[in-house]
Protein backbone atom coordinates (compact mmCIF):
# COMPACT_ATOMS: atom_id res chain seq x y z
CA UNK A 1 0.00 0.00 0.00
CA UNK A 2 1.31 3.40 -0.72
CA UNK A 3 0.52 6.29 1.63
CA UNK A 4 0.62 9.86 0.52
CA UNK A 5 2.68 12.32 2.78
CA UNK A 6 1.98 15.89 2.88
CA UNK A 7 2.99 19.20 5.62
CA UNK A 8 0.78 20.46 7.82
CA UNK A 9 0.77 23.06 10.76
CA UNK A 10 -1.55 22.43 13.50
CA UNK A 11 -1.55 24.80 17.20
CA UNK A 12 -0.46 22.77 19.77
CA UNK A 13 0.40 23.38 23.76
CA UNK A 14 4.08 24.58 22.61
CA UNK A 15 2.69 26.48 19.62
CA UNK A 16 2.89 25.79 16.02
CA UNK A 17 4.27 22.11 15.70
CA UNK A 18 4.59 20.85 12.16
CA UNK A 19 2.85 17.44 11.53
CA UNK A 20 2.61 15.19 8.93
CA UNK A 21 -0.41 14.35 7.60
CA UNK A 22 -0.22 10.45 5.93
CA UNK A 23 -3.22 9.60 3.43
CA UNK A 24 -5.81 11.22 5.28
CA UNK A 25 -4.71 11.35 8.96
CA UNK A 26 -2.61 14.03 10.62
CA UNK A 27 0.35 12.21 12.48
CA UNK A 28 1.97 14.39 15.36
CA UNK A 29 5.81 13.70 16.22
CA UNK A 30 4.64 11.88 18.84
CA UNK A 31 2.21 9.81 16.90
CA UNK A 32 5.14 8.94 14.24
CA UNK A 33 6.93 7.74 17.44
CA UNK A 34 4.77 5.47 18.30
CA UNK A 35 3.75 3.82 14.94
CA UNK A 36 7.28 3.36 13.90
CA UNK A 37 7.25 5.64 10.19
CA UNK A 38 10.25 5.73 8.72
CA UNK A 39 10.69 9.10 9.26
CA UNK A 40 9.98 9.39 12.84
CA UNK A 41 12.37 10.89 15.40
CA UNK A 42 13.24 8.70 18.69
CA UNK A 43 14.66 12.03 20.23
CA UNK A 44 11.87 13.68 22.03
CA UNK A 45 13.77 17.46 22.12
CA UNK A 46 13.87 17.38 18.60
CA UNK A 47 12.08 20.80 17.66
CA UNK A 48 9.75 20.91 14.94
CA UNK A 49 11.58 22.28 12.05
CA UNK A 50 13.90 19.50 12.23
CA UNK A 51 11.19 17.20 12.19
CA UNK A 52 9.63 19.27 9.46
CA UNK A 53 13.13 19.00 7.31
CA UNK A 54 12.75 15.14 8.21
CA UNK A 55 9.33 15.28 6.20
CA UNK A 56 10.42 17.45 3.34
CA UNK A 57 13.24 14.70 3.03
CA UNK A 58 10.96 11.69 3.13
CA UNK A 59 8.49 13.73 0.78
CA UNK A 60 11.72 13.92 -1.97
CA UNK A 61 12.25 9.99 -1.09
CA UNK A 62 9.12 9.35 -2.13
CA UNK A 63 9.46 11.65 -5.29
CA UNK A 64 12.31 10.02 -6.32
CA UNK A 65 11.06 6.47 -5.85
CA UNK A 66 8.06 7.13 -8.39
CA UNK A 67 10.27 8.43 -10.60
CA UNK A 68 12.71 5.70 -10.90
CA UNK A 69 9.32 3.12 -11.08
CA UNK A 70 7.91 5.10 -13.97
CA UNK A 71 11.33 5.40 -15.82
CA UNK A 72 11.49 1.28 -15.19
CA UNK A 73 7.67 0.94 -16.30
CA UNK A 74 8.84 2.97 -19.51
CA UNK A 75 11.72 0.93 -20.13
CA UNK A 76 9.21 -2.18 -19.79
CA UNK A 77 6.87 -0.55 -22.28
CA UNK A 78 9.50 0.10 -24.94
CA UNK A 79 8.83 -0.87 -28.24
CA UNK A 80 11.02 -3.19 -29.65
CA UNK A 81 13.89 -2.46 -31.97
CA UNK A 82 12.92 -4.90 -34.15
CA UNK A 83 10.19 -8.71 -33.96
CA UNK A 84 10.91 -12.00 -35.65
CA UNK A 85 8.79 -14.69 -36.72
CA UNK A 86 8.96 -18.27 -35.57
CA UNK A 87 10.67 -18.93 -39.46
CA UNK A 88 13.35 -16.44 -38.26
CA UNK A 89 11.66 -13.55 -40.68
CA UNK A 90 11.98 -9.70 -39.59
CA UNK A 91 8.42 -8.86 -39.04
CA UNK A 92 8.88 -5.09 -37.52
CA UNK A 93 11.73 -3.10 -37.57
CA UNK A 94 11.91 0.35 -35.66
CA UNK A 95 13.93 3.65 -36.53
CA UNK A 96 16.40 3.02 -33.77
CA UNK A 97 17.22 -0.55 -35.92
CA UNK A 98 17.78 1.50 -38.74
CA UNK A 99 20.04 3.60 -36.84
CA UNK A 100 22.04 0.55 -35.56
CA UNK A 101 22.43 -1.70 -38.37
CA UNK A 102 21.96 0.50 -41.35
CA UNK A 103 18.61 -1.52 -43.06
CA UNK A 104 15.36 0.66 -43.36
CA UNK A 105 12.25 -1.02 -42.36
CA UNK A 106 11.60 -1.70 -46.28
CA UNK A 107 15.19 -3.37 -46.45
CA UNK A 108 14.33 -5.52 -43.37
CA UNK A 109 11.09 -6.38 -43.43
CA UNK A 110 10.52 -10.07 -45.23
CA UNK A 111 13.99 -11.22 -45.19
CA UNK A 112 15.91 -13.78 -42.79
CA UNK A 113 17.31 -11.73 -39.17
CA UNK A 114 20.39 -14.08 -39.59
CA UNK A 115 21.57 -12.87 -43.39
CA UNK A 116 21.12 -9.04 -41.77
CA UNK A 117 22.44 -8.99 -38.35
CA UNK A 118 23.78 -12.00 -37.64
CA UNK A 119 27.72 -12.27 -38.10
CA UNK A 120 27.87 -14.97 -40.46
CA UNK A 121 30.33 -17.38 -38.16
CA UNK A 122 26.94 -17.28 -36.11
CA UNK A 123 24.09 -17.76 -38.51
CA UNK A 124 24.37 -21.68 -38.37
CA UNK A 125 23.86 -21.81 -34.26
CA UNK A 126 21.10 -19.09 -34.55
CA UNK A 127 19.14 -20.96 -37.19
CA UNK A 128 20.01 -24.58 -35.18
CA UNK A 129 18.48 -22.86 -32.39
CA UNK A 130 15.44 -21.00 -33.72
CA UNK A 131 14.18 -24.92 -35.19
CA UNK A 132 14.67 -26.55 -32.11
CA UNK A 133 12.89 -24.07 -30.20
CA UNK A 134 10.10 -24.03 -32.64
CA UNK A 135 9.68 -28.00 -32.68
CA UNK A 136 8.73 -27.61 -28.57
CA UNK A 137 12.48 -27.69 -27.30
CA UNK A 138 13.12 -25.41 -24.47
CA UNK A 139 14.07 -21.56 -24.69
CA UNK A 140 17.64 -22.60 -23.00
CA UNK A 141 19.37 -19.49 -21.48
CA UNK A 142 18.67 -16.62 -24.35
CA UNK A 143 15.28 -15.63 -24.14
CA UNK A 144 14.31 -12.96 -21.29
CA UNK A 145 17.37 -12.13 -20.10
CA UNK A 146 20.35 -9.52 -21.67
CA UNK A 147 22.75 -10.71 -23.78
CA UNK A 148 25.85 -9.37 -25.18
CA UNK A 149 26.03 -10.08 -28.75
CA UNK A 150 27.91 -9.27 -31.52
CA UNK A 151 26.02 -7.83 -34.54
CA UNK A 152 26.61 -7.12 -37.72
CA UNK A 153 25.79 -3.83 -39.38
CA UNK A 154 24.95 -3.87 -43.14
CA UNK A 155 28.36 -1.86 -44.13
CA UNK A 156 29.99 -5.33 -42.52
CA UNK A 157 31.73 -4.22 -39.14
CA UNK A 158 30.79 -6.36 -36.07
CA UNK A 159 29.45 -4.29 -32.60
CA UNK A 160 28.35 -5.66 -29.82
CA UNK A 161 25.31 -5.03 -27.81
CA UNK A 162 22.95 -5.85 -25.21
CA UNK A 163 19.48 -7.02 -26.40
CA UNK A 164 16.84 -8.68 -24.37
CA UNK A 165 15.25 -10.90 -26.78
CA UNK A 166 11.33 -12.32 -25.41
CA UNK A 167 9.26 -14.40 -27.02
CA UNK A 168 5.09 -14.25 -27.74
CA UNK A 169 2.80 -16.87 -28.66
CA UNK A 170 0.40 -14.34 -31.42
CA UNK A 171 -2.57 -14.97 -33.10
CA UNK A 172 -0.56 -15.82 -36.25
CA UNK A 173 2.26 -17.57 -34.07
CA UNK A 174 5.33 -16.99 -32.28
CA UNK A 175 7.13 -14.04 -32.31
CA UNK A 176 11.20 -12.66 -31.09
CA UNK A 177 10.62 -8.75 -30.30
CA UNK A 178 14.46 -8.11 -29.46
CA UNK A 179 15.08 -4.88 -27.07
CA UNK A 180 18.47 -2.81 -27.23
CA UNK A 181 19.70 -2.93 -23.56
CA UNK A 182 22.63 -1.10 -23.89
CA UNK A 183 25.10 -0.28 -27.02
């Protein structure tokens, strides 16, 4: 469950004491004490602009904490750089896989993955291993997971990079979308 922290002043005995209000309950310094937040001083002098700082901390925590979970639900959403059939056919290839191997969608599109990116030492293993995944064998240690590989670019120099490659049972079959990692 996430609980929303925000400032508030209330009048107190000792004057204005700054509280915290989580979702829709005001929480003293004393109240914090006792329920154990994260946040909560143990130090009964401590005046309440400290505490106040303390809150205006946690509040950034918590800002930052989203943020990383919506860059890491982006990343998750990310459309692939480029989707292969179960025949080992380019069925979608993105801008940014133009960008790193040269081939424009209307290049790519139709033809065998291994004759465009696939160093040719390699094409043999990656064709081996696309048919005996297809015939029910297992997905052995390359799917869902990144991989450093070394690609080749259509002008013919090797690179490596990190792909994720995942694979999708479709409608019309199975699918490889392949996500750049890292270059």
């Amino acid at each position: 469950m996430q609980q929303e922290f925000t400032n508030s002043t209330v009048a107190g005995s000792h004057g204005y004491l700054r509280c915290l209000q989580v979702s829709s309950a005001t929480i003293s310094p004393a109240e914090s004490r006792r329920r154990r937040y994260p946040f909560s001083h143990r130090n009964r002098n401590l005046t309440p602009p400290v505490f106040g700082i303390i809150v205006l901390i946690s509040e950034k925590l918590r800002k930052l904490v989203s943020t990383q979970a919506k860059v890491a639900e982006s990343v998750a959403r990310e459309d692939p750089a480029f989707v292969m059939d179960g025949s080992g056919l380019v069925i979608q290839w993105s801008t940014r896989a133009e960008e790193l191997f040269g081939w424009t969608d209307a290049e790519a599109i139709g033809r065998r993955l291994s004759e465009l990116i696939i160093p040719e030492r390699h094409r043999a293993t990656h064709e081996a291993g696309l048919r005996r995944f297809m015939q029910g064998g297992s997905q052995g240690t390359l799917l869902n997971r990144p991989l450093d590989i070394t690609m080749l670019h259509r002008d013919g120099h090797e690179f490596e990079l990190s792909v994720r490659i995942d694979s999708q049972a479709t409608p019309t079959g199975r699918c490889f979308p392949a996500y750049v990692t890292r270059i």
